[in-house]
C-alpha atoms as a PDB file:
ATOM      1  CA  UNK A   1     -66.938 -12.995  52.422  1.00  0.00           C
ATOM      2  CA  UNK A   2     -67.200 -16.397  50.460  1.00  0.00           C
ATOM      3  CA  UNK A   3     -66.632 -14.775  47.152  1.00  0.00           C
ATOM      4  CA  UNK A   4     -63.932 -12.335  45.839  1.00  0.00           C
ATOM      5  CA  UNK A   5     -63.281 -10.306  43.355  1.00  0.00           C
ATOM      6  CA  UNK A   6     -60.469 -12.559  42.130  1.00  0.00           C
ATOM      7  CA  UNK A   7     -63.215 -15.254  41.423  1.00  0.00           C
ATOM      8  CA  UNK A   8     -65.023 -13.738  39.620  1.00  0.00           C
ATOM      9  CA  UNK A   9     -63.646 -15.454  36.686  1.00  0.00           C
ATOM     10  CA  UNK A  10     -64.438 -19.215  37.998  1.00  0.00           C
ATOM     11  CA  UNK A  11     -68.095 -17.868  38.414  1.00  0.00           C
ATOM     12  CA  UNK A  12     -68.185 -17.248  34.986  1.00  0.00           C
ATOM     13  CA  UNK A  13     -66.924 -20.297  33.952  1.00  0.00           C
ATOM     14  CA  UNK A  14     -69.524 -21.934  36.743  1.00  0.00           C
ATOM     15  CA  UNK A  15     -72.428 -20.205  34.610  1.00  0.00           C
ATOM     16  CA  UNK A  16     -70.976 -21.582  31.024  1.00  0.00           C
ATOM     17  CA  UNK A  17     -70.902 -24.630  32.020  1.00  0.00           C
ATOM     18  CA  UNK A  18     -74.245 -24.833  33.661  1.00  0.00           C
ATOM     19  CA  UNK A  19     -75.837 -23.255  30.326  1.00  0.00           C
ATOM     20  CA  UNK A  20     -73.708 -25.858  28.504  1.00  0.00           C
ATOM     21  CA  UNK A  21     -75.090 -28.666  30.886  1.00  0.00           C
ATOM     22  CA  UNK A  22     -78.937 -26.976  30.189  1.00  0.00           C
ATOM     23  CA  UNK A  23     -78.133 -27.547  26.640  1.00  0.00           C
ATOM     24  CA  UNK A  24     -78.912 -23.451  26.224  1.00  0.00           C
ATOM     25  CA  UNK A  25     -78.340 -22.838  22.300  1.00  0.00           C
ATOM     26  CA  UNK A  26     -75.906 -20.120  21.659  1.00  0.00           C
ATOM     27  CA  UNK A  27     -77.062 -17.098  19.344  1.00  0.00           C
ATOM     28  CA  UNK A  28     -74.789 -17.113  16.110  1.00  0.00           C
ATOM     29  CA  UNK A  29     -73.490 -13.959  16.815  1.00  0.00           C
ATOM     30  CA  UNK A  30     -72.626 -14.996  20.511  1.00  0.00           C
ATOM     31  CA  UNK A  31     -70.581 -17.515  19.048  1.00  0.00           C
ATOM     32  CA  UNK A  32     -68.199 -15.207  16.657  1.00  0.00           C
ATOM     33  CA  UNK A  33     -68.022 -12.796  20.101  1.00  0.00           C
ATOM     34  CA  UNK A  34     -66.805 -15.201  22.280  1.00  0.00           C
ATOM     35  CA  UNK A  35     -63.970 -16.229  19.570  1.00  0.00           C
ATOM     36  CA  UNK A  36     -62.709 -12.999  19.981  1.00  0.00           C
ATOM     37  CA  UNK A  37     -62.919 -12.320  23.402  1.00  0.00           C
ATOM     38  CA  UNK A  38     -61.109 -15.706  24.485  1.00  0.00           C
ATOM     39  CA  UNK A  39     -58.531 -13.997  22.144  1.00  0.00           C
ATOM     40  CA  UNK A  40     -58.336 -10.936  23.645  1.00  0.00           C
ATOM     41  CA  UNK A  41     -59.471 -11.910  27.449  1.00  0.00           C
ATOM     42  CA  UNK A  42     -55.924 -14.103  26.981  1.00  0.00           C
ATOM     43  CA  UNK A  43     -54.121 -11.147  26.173  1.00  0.00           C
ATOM     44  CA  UNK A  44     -55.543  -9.265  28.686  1.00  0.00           C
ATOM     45  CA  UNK A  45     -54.860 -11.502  31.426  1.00  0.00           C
ATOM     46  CA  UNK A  46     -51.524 -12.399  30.442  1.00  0.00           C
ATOM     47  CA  UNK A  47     -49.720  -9.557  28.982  1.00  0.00           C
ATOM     48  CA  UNK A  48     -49.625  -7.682  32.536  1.00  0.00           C
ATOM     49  CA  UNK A  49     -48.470 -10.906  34.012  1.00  0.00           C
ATOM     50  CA  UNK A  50     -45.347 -11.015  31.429  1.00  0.00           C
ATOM     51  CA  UNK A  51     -45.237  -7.780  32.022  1.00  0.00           C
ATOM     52  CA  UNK A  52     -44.815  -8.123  36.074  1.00  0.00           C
ATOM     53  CA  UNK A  53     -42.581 -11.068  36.046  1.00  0.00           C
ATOM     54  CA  UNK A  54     -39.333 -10.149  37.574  1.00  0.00           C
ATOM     55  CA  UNK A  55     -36.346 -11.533  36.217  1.00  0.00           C
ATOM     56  CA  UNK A  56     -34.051 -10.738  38.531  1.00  0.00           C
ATOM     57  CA  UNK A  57     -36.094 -12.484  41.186  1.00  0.00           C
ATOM     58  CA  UNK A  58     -36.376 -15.756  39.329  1.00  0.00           C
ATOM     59  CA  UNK A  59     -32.632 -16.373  39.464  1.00  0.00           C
ATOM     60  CA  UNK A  60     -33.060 -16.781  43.307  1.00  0.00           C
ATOM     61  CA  UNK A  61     -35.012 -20.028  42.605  1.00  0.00           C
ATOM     62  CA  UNK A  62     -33.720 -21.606  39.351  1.00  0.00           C
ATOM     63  CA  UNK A  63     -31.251 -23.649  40.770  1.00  0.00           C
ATOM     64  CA  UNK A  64     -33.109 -24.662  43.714  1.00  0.00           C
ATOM     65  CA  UNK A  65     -35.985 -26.110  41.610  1.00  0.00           C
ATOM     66  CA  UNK A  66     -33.950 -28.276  39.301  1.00  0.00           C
ATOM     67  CA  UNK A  67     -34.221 -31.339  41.335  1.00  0.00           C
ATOM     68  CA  UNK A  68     -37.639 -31.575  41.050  1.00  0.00           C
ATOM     69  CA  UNK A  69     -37.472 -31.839  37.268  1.00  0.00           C
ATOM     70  CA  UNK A  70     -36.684 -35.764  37.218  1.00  0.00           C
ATOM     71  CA  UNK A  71     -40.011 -36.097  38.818  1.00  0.00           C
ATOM     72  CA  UNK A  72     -41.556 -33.292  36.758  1.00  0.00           C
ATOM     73  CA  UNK A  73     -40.380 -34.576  33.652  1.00  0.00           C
ATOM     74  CA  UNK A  74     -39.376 -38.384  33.909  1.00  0.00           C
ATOM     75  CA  UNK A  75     -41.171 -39.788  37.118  1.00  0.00           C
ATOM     76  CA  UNK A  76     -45.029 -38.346  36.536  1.00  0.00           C
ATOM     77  CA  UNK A  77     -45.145 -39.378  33.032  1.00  0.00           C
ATOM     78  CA  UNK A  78     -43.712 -42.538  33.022  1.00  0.00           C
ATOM     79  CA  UNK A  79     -45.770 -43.649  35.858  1.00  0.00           C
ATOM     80  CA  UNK A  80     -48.918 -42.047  34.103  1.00  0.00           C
ATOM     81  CA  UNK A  81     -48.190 -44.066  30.684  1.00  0.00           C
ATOM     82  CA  UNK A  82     -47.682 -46.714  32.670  1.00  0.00           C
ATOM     83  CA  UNK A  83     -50.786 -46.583  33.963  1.00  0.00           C
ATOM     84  CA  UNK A  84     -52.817 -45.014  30.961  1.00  0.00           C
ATOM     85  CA  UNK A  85     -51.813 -48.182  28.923  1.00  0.00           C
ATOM     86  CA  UNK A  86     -53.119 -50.652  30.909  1.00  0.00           C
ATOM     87  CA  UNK A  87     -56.844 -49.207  30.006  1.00  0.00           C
ATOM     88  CA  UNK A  88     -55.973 -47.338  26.181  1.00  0.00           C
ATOM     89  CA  UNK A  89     -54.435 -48.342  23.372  1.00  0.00           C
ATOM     90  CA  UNK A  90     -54.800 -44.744  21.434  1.00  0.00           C
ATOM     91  CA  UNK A  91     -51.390 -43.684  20.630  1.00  0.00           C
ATOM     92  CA  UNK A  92     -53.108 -39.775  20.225  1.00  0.00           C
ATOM     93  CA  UNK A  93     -54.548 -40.212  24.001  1.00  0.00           C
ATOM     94  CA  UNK A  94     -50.925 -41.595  25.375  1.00  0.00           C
ATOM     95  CA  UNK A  95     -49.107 -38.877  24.160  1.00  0.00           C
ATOM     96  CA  UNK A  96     -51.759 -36.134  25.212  1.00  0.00           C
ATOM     97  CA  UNK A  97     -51.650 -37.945  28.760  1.00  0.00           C
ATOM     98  CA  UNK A  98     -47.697 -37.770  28.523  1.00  0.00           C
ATOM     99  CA  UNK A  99     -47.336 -34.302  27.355  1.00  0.00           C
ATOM    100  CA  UNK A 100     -50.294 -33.095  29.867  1.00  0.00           C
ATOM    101  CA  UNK A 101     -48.269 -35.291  32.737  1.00  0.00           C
ATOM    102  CA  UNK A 102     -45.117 -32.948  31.828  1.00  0.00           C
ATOM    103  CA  UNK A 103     -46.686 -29.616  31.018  1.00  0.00           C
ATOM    104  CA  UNK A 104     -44.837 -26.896  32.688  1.00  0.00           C
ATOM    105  CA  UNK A 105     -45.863 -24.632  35.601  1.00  0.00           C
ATOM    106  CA  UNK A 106     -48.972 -22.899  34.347  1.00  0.00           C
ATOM    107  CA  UNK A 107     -48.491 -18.755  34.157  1.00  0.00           C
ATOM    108  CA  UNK A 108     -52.083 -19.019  36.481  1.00  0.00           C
ATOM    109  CA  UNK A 109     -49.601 -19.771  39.113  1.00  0.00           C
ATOM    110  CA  UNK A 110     -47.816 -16.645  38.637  1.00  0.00           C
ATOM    111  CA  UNK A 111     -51.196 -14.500  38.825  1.00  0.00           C
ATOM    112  CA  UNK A 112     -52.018 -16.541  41.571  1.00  0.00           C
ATOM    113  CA  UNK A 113     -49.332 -15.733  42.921  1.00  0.00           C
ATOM    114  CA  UNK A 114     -49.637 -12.380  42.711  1.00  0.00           C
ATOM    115  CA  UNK A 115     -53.465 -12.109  43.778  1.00  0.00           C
ATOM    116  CA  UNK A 116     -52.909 -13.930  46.602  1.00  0.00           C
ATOM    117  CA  UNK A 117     -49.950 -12.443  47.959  1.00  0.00           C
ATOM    118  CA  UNK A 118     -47.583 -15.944  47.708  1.00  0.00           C
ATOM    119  CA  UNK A 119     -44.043 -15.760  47.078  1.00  0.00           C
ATOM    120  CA  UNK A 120     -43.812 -14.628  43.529  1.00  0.00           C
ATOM    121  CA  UNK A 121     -39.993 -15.275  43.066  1.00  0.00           C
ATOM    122  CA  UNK A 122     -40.884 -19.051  43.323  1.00  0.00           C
ATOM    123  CA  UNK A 123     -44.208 -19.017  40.790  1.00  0.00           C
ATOM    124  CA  UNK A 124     -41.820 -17.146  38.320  1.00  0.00           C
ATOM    125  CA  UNK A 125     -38.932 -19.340  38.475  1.00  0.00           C
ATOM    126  CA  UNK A 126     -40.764 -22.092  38.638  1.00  0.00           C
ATOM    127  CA  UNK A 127     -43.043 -20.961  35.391  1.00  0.00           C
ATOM    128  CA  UNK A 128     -40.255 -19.909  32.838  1.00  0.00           C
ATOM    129  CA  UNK A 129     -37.397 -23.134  34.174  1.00  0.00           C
ATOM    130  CA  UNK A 130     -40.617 -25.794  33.137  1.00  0.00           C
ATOM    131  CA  UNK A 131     -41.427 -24.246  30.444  1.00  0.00           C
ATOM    132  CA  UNK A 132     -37.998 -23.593  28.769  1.00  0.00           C
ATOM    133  CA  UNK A 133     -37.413 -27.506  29.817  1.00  0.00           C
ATOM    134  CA  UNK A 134     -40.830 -28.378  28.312  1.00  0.00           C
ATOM    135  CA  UNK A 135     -40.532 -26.380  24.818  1.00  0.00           C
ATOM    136  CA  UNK A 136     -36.585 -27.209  24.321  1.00  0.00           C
ATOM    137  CA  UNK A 137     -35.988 -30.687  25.572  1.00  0.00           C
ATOM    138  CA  UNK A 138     -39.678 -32.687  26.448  1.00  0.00           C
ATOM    139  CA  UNK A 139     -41.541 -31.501  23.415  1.00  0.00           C
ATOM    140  CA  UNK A 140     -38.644 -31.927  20.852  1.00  0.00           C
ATOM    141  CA  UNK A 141     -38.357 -35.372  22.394  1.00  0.00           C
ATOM    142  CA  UNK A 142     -41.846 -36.806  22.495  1.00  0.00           C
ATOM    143  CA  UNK A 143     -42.361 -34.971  19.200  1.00  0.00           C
ATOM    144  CA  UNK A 144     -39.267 -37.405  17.928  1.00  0.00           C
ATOM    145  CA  UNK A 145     -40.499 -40.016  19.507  1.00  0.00           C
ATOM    146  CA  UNK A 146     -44.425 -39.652  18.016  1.00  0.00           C
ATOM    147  CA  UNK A 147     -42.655 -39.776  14.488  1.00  0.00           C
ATOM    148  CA  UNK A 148     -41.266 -42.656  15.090  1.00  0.00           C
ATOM    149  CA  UNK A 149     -38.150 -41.740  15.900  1.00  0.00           C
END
């Protein structure tokens, strides 16, 4: 079978974007509803994810993972500034494309994870070590650096 249960969710975002494409104008009160369910959809989701994640688990891969953080952290988004530079001159688009280059392993990798049967331990470990690095040490530091130091 070409389509799941666990994509179900891309569908729907398939058929927003093709009303979006179509131009289809959204009722008023549509618009207010779908505030709150983004709101509460997240929560939804992510809660029994949180919920899930096993601690104990994650310590098998923490240490194993740290040497991919120079290229995680230092490698991607020096090479993307690099890059973006040559073509923008935005300082607010360099340092979305920086902090976007360095954003940490996405929880969706975790439910993925867990959907799919993958190893769990390593989507886990590999969520909360980037994003610990990302919200302690990147952010603070491209925050500094934004303000000018």
């Amino acid at each position: 079978m070409m389509l799941t249960p666990n994509q179900l969710p891309a569908v729907g975002v398939v058929v927003g974007l093709t009303l979006a494409y179509f131009q289809v104008e959204k009722p008023v009160v549509v618009s207010s509803l779908f505030t709150i369910l983004i709101h509460v959809s997240a929560w939804m989701g992510m809660v029994p994810v949180g919920y899930d994640l096993n601690l104990g688990g994650v310590k098998e891969y923490a240490l194993k993972l740290w040497p991919i953080f120079p290229v995680k952290f230092i490698l991607l988004p020096a090479a993307l500034y690099g890059m973006t530079i040559l073509f923008v001159s935005d300082p607010a688009i360099i340092t979305c494309v920086i902090l976007a280059s360095a954003a940490p392993t996405a929880i969706f990798a975790v439910a993925s994870a867990q959907l799919y049967g993958l190893n769990v331990n390593l989507a886990e470990s590999s969520f909360l070590t980037t994003t610990l690095a990302f919200l302690f040490v990147l952010y603070p530091l491209v925050y500094w650096f934004v303000r000018g130091g």
